[in-house]
C-alpha atoms as a PDB file:
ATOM      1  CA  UNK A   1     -80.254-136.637-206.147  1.00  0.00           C
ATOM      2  CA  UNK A   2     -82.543-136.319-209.137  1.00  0.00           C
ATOM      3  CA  UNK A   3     -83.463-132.872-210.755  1.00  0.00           C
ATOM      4  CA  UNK A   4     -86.741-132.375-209.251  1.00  0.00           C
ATOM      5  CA  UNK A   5     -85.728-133.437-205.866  1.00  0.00           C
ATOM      6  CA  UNK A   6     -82.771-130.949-206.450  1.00  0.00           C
ATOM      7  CA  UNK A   7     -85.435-128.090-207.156  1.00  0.00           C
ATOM      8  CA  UNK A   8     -87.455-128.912-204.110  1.00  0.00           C
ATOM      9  CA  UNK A   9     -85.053-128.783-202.067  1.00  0.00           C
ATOM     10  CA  UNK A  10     -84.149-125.007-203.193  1.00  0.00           C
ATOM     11  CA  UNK A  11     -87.626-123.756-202.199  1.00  0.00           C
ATOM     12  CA  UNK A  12     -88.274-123.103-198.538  1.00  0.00           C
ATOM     13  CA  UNK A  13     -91.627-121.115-199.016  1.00  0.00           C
ATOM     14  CA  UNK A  14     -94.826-122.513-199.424  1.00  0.00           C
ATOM     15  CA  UNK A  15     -95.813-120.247-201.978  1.00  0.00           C
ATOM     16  CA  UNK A  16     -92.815-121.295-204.148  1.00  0.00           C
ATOM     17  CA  UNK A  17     -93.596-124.597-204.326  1.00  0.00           C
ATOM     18  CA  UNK A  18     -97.445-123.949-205.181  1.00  0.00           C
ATOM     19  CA  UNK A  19     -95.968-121.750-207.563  1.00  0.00           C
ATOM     20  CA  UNK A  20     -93.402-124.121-209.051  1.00  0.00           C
ATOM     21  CA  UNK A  21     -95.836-126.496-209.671  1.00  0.00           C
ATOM     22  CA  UNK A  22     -98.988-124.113-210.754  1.00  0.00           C
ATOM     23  CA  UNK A  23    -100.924-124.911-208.280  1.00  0.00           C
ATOM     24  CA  UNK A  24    -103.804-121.693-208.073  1.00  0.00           C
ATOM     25  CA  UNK A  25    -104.253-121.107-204.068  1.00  0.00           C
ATOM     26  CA  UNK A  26    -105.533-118.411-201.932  1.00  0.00           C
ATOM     27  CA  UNK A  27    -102.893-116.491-200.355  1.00  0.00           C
ATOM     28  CA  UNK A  28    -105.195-115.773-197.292  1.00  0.00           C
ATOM     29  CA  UNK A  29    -104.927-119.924-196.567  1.00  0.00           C
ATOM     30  CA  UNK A  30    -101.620-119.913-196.986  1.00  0.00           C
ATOM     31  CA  UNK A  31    -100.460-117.509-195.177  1.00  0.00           C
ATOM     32  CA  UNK A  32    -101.971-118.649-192.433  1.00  0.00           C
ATOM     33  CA  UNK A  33    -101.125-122.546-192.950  1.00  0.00           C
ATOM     34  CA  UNK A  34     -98.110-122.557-194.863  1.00  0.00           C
ATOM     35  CA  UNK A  35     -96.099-124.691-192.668  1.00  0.00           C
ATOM     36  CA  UNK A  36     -98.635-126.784-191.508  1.00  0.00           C
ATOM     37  CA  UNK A  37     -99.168-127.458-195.700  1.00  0.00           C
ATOM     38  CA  UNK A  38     -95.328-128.087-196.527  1.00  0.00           C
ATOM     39  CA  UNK A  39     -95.226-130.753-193.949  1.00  0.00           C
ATOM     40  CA  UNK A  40     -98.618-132.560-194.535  1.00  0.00           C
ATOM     41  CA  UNK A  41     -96.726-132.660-198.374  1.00  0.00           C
ATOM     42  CA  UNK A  42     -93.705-133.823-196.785  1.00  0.00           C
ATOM     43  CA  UNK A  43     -95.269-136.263-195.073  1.00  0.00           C
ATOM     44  CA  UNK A  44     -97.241-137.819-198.179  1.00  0.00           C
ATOM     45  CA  UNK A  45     -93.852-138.026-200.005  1.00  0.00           C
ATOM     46  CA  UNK A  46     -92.491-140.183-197.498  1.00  0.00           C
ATOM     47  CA  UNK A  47     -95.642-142.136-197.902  1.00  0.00           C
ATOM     48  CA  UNK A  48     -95.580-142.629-201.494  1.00  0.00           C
ATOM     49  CA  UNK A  49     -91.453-142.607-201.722  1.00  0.00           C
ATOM     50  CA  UNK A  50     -91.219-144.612-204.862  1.00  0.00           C
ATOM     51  CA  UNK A  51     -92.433-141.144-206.536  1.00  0.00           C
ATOM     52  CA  UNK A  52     -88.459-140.692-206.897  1.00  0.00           C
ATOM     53  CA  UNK A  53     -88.324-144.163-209.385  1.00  0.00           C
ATOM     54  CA  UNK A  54     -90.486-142.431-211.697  1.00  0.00           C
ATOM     55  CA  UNK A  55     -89.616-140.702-214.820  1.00  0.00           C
ATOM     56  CA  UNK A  56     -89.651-136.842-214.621  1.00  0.00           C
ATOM     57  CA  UNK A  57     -92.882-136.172-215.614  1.00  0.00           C
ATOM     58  CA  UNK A  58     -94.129-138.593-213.820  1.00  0.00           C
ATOM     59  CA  UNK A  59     -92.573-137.167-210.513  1.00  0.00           C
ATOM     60  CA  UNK A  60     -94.081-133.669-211.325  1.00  0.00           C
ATOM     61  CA  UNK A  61     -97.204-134.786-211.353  1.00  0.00           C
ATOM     62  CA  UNK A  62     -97.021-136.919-208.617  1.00  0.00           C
ATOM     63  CA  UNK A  63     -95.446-134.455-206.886  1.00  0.00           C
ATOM     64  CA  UNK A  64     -98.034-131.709-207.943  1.00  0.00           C
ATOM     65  CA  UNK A  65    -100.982-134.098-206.872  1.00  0.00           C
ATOM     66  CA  UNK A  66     -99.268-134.548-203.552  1.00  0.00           C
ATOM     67  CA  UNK A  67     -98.862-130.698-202.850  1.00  0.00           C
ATOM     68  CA  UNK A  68    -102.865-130.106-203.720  1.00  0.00           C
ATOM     69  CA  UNK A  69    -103.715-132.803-201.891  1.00  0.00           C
ATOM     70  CA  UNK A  70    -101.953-131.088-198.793  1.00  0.00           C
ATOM     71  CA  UNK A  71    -102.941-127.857-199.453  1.00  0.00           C
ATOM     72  CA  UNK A  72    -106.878-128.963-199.687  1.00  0.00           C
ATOM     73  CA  UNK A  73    -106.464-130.472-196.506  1.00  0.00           C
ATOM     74  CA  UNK A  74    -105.895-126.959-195.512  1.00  0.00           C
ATOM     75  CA  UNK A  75    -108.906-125.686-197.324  1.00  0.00           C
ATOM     76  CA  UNK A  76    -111.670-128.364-195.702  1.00  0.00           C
ATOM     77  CA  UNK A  77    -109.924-127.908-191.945  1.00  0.00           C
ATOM     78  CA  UNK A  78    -108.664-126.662-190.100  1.00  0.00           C
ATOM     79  CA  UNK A  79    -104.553-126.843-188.478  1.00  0.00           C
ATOM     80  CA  UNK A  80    -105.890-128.566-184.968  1.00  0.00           C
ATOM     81  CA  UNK A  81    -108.256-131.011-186.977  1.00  0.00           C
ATOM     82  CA  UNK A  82    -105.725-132.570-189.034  1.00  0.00           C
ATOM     83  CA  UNK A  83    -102.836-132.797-186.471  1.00  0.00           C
ATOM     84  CA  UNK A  84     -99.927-132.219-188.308  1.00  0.00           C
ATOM     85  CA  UNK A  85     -97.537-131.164-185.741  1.00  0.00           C
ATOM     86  CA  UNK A  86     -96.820-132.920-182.410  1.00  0.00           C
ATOM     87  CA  UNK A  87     -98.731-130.088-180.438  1.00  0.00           C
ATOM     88  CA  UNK A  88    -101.968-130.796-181.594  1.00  0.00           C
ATOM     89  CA  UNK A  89    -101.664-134.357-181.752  1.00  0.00           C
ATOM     90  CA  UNK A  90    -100.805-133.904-178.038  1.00  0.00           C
ATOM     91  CA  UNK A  91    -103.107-131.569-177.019  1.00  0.00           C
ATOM     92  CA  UNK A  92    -105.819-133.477-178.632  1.00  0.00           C
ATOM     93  CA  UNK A  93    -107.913-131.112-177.543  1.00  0.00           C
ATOM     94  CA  UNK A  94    -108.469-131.912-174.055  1.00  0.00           C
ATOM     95  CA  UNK A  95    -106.581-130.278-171.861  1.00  0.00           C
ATOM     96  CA  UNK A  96    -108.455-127.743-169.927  1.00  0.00           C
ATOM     97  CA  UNK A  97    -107.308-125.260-167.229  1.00  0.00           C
ATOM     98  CA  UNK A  98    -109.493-124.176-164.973  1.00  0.00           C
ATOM     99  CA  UNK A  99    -110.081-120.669-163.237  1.00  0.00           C
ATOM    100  CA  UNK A 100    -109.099-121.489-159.715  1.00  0.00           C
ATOM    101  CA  UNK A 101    -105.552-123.049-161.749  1.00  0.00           C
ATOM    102  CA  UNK A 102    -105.295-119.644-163.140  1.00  0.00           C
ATOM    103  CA  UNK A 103    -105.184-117.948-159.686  1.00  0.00           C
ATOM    104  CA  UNK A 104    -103.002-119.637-158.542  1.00  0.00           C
ATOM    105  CA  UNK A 105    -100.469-118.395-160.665  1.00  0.00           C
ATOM    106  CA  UNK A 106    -101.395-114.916-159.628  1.00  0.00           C
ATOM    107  CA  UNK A 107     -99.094-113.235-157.794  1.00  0.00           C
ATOM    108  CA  UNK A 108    -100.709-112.845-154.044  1.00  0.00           C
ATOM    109  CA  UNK A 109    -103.243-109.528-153.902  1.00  0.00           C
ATOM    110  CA  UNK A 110    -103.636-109.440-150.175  1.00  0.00           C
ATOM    111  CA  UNK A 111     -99.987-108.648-149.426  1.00  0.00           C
ATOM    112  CA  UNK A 112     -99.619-105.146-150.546  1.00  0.00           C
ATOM    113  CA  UNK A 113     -97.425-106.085-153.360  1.00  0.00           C
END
C-alpha cells in the first residue's frame, strides 16, 4: 500500500478527509451528507483506479479533485437525486402507500381493545 492510500485509510470521518486535503466545506452539508459524500468519493476512485500509478503529488490532487467533486454533488442535490446508496436507487421514488394500506395495519378499533 502506498503512503497516501495508507493515510486514507486512517480517516473514517468525512470531515477528516476534507480536512486532510483542504478542501473549505460547510459543516451544515456535511453533517447532514457525510456518508452519502465518502462513498460517492469512493466510488469515483474505483472509477479512476489508476490514480494509485501516479506519483504522490499527483495522487493528492487527484485524490483532492475526486473528494470536491463528491462533495459538490452534495451541494447541487440532493441524497435521493443522486442515488448513492441501494435504498434510493430502489425506491426510485415510486413507491407509494396509500391510506386505506395504512389502516390496515391498525390494530382493530371496533373491538374494545
Amino acid at each position: 500500500m502506498n503512503d497516501l492510500r495508507d493515510t486514507l485509510s486512517k480517516f473514517s470521518a468525512a470531515e477528516e478527509f476534507l480536512d486532510f486535503f483542504g478542501i473549505d466545506y460547510q459543516p451544515a452539508v456535511v453533517h447532514v451528507n457525510r456518508l452519502h459524500i465518502l462513498k460517492r468519493f469512493n466510488q469515483y476512485l474505483q472509477t479512476n483506479k489508476s490514480v494509485w500509478q501516479l506519483d504522490t503529488a499527483s495522487q493528492q490532487a487527484t485524490c483532492r479533485d475526486l473528494l470536491t467533486r463528491a462533495y459538490t454533488d452534495f451541494i447541487r442535490s440532493t441524497p435521493s437525486q443522486e442515488k448513492v446508496f441501494k435504498v434510493f436507487q430502489d425506491a426510485d421514488g415510486q413507491h407509494q402507500v396509500s391510506l386505506e394500506k395504512l389502516r390496515a395495519t391498525l390494530p382493530s378499533q371496533g373491538n374494545g381493545g
